[in-house]
N, C-alpha and C. Protein backbone atom coordinates (compact mmCIF):
# COMPACT_ATOMS: atom_id res chain seq x y z
N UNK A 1 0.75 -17.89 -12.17
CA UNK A 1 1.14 -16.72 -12.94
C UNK A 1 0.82 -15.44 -12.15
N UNK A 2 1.77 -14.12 -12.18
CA UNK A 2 1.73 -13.07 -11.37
C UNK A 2 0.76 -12.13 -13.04
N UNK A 3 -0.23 -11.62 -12.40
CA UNK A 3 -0.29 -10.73 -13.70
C UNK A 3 0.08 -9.24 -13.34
N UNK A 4 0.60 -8.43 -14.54
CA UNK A 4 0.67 -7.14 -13.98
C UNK A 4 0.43 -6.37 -15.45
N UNK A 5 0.64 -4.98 -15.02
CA UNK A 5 -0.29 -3.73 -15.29
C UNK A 5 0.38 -2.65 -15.27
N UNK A 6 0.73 -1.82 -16.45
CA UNK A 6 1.40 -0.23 -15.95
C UNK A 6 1.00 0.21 -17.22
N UNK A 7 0.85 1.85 -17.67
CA UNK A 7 0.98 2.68 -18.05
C UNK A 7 2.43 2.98 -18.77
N UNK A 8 2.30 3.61 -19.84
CA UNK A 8 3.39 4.15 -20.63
C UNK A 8 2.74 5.08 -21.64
N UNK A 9 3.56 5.68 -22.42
CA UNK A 9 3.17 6.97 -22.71
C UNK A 9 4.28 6.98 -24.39
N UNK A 10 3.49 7.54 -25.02
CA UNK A 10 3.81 7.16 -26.87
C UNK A 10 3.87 8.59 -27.30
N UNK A 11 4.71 9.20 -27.92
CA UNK A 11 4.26 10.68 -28.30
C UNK A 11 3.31 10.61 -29.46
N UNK A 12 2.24 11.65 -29.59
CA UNK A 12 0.83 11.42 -30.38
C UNK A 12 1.32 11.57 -31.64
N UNK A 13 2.11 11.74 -32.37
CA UNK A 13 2.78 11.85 -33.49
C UNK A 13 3.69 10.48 -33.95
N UNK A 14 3.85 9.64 -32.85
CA UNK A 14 4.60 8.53 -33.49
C UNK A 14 3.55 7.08 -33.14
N UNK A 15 2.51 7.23 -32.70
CA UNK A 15 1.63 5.97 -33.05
C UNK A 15 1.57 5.13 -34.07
N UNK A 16 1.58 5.38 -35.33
CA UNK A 16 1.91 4.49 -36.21
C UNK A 16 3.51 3.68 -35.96
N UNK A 17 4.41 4.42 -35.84
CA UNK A 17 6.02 4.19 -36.11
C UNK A 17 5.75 3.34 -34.35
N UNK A 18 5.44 3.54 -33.30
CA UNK A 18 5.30 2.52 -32.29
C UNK A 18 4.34 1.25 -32.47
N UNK A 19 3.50 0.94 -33.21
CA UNK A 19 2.85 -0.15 -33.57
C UNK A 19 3.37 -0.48 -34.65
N UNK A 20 4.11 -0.12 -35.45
CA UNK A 20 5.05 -0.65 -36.53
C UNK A 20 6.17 -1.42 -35.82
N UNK A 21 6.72 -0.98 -35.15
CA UNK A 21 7.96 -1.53 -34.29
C UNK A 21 7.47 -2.76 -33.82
N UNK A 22 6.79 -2.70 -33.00
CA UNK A 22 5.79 -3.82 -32.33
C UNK A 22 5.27 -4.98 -32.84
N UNK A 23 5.31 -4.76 -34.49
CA UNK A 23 4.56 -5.68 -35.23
C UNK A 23 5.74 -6.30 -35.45
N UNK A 24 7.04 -5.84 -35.40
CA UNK A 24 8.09 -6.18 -36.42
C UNK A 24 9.09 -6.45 -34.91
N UNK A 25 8.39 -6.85 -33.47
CA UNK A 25 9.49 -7.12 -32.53
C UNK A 25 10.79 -7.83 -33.02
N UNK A 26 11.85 -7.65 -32.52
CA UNK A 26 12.97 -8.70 -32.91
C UNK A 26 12.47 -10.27 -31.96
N UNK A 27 13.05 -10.88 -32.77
CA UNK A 27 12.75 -12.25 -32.28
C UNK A 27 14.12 -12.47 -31.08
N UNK A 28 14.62 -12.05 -31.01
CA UNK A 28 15.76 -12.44 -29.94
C UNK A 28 15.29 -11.45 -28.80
N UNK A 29 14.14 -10.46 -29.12
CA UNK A 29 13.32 -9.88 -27.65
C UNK A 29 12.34 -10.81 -27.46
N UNK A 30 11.82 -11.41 -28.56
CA UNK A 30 10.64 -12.28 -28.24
C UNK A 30 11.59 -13.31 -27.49
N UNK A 31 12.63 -13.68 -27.75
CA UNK A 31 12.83 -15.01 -26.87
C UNK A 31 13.58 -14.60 -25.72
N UNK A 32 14.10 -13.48 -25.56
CA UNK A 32 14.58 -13.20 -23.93
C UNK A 32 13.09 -12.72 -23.14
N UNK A 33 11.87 -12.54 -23.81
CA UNK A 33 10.87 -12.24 -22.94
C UNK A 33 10.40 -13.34 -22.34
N UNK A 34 10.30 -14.39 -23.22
CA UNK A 34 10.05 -15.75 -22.86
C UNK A 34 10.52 -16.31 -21.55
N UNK A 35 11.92 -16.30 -22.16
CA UNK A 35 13.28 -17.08 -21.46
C UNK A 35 13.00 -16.38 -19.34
N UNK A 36 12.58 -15.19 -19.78
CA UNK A 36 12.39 -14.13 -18.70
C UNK A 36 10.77 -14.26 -17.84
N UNK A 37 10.08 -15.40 -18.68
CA UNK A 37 8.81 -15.92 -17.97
C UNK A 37 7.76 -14.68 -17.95
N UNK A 38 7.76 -13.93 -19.51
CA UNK A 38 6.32 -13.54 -19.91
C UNK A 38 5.59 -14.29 -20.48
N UNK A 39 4.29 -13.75 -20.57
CA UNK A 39 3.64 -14.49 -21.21
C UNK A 39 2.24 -13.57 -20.99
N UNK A 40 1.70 -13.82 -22.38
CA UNK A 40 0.36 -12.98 -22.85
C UNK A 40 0.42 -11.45 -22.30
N UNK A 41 1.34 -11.37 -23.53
CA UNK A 41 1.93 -9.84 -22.96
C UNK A 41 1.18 -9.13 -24.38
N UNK A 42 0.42 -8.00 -23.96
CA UNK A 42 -0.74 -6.99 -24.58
C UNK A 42 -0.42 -5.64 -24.20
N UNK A 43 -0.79 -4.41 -24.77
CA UNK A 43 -0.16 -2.90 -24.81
C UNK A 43 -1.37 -2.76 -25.87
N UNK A 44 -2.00 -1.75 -25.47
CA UNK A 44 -3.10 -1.52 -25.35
C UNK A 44 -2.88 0.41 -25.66
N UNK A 45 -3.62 1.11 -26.80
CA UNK A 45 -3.36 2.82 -26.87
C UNK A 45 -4.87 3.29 -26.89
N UNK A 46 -4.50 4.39 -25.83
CA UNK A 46 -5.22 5.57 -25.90
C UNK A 46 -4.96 6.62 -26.65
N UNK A 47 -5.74 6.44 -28.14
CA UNK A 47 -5.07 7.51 -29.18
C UNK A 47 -5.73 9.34 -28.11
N UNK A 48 -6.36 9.12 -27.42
CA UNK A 48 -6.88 10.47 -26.97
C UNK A 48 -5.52 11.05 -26.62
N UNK A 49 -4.85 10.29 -26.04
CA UNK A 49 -3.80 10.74 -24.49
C UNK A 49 -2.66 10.40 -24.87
N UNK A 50 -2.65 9.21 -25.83
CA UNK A 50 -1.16 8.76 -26.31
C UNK A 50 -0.60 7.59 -24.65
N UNK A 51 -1.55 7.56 -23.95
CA UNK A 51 -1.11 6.46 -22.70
C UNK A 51 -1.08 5.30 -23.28
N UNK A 52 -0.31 4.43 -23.02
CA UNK A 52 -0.15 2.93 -23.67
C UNK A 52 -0.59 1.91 -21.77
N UNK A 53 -1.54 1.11 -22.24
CA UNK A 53 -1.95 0.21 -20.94
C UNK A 53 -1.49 -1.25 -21.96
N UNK A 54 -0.66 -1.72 -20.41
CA UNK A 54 0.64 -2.76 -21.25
C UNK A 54 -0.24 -3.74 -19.79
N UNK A 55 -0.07 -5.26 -20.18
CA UNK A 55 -1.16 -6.22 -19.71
C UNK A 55 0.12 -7.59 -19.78
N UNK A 56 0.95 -8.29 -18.69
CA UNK A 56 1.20 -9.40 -19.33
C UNK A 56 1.31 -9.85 -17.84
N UNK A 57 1.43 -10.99 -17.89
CA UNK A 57 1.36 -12.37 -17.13
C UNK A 57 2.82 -12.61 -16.99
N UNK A 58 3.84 -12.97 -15.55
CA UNK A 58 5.06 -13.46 -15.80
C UNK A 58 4.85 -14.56 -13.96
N UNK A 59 5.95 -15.39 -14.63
CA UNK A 59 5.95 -16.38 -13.46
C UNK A 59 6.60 -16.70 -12.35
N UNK A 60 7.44 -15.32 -12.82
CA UNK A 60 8.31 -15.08 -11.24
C UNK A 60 9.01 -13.35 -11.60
N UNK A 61 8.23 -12.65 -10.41
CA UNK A 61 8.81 -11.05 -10.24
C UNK A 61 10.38 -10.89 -10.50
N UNK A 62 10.99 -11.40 -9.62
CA UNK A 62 12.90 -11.01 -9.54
C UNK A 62 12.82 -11.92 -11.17
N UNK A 63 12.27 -13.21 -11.60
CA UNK A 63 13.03 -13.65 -12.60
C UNK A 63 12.73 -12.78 -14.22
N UNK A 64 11.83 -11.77 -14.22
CA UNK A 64 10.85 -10.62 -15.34
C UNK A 64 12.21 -9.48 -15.05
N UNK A 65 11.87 -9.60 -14.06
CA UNK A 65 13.00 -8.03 -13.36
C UNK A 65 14.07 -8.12 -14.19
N UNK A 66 14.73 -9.33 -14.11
CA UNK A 66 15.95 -9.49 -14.89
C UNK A 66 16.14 -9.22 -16.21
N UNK A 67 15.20 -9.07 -16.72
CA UNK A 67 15.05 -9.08 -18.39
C UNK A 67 15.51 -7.27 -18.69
N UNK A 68 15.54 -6.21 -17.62
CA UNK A 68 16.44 -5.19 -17.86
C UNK A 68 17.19 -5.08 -18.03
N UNK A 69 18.27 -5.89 -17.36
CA UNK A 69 19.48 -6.07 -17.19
C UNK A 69 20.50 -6.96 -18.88
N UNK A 70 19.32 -7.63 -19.53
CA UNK A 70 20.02 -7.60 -20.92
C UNK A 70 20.14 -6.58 -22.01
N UNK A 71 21.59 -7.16 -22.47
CA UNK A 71 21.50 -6.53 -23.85
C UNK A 71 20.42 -5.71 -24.90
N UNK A 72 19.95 -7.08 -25.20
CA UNK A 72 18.76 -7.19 -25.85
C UNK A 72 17.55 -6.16 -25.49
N UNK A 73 17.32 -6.06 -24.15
CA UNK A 73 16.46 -5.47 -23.67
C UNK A 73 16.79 -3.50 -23.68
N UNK A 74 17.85 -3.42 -23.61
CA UNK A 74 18.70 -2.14 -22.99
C UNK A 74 18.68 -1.54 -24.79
N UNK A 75 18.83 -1.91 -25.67
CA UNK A 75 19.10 -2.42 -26.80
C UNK A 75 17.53 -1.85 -27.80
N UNK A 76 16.38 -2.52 -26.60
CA UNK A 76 15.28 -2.40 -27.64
C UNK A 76 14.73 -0.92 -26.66
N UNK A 77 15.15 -0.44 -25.33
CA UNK A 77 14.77 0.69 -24.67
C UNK A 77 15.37 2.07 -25.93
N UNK A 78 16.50 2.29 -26.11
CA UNK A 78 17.46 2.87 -26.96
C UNK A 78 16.49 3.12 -28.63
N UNK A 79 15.88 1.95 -28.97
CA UNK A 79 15.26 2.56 -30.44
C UNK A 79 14.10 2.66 -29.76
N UNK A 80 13.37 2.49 -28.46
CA UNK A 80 11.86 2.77 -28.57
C UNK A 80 11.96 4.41 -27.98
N UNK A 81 13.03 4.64 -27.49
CA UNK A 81 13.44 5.95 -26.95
C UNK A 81 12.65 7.82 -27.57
N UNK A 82 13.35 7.66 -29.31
CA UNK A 82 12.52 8.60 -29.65
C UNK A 82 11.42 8.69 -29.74
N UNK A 83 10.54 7.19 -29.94
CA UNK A 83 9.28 7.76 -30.33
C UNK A 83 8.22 7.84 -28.46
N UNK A 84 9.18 7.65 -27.46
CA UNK A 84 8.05 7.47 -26.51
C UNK A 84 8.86 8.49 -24.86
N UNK A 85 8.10 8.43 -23.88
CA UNK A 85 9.05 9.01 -22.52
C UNK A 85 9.09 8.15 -22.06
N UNK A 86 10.66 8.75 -21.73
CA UNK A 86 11.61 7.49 -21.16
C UNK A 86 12.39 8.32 -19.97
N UNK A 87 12.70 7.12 -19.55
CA UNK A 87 13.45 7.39 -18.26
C UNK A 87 15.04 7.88 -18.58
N UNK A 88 16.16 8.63 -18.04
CA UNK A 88 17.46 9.13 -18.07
C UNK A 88 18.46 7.27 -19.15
N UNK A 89 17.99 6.30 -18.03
CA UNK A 89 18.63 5.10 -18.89
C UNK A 89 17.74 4.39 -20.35
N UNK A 90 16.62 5.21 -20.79
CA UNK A 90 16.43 4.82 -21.75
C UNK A 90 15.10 3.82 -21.54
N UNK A 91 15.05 3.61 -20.55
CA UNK A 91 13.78 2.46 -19.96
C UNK A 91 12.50 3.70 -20.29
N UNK A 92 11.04 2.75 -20.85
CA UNK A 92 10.10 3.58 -20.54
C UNK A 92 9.49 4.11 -19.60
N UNK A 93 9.22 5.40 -19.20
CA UNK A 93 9.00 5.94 -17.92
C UNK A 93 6.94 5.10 -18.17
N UNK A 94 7.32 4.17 -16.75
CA UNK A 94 5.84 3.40 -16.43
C UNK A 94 5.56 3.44 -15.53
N UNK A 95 4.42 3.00 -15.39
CA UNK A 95 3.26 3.58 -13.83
C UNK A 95 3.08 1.91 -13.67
N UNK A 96 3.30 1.53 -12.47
CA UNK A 96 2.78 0.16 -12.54
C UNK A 96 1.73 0.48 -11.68
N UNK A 97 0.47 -0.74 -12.00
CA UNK A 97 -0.93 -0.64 -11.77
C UNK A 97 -1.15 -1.46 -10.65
N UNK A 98 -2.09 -0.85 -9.75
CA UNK A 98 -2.51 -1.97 -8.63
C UNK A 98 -3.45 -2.52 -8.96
N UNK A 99 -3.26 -4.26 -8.79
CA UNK A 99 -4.50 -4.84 -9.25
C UNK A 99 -5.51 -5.39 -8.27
N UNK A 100 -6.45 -4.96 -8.33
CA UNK A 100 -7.74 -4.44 -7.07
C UNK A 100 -9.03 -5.08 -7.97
N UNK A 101 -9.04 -6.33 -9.29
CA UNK A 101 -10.13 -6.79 -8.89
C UNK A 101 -9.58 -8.12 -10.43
N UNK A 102 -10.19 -9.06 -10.08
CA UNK A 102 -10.19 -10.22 -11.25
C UNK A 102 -10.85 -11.13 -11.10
N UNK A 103 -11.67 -11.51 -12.51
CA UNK A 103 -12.74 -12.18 -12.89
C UNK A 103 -12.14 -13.41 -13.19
N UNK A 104 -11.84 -15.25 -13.22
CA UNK A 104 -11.50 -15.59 -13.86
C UNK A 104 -13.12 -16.30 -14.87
């Protein structure tokens, strides 16, 4: 398993309405995340800053990558749009993290 790590960013006014969403994922994202080889995928808030630290495990880079490129995915960028910053196509604007130390 590859694990990885980035940053995202929630506006401080819609924290509830982004962990509401979250609770209530669509199941046809849960199964293209799958299908797309996540796994123990965690998002994590800094109510100080409104930064979201997002945590998941996938089992092949190009085969995760792909999971932009759906519907589904393009689909769930579009409603997470107002409540968070996003990139021009709607993707969340993220910081991916270098990972520089692990305990197992």
């Amino acid at each position: 398993m590859i694990r990885k790590a980035s940053i995202m960013f929630v506006y401080k006014d819609c924290y509830e309405e982004y962990k509401k969403r979250h609770n209530e994922i669509w199941p046809e994202m849960v199964t293209e995340l799958k299908t797309h080889g996540a796994h123990n995928y965690s998002i994590f808030l800094d109510e100080e800053t409104g930064r979201l630290f997002a945590y998941l495990e996938v089992e092949d880079e190009e085969k995760y990558a792909q999971m932009a490129d759906t519907d589904i995915c393009k689909k769930w960028w579009a409603y997470m749009e107002p409540i968070m910053e996003t990139n021009p196509d709607n993707s969340p604007v993220s910081i991916d993290l270098k990972d520089v130390f692990y305990l197992a």
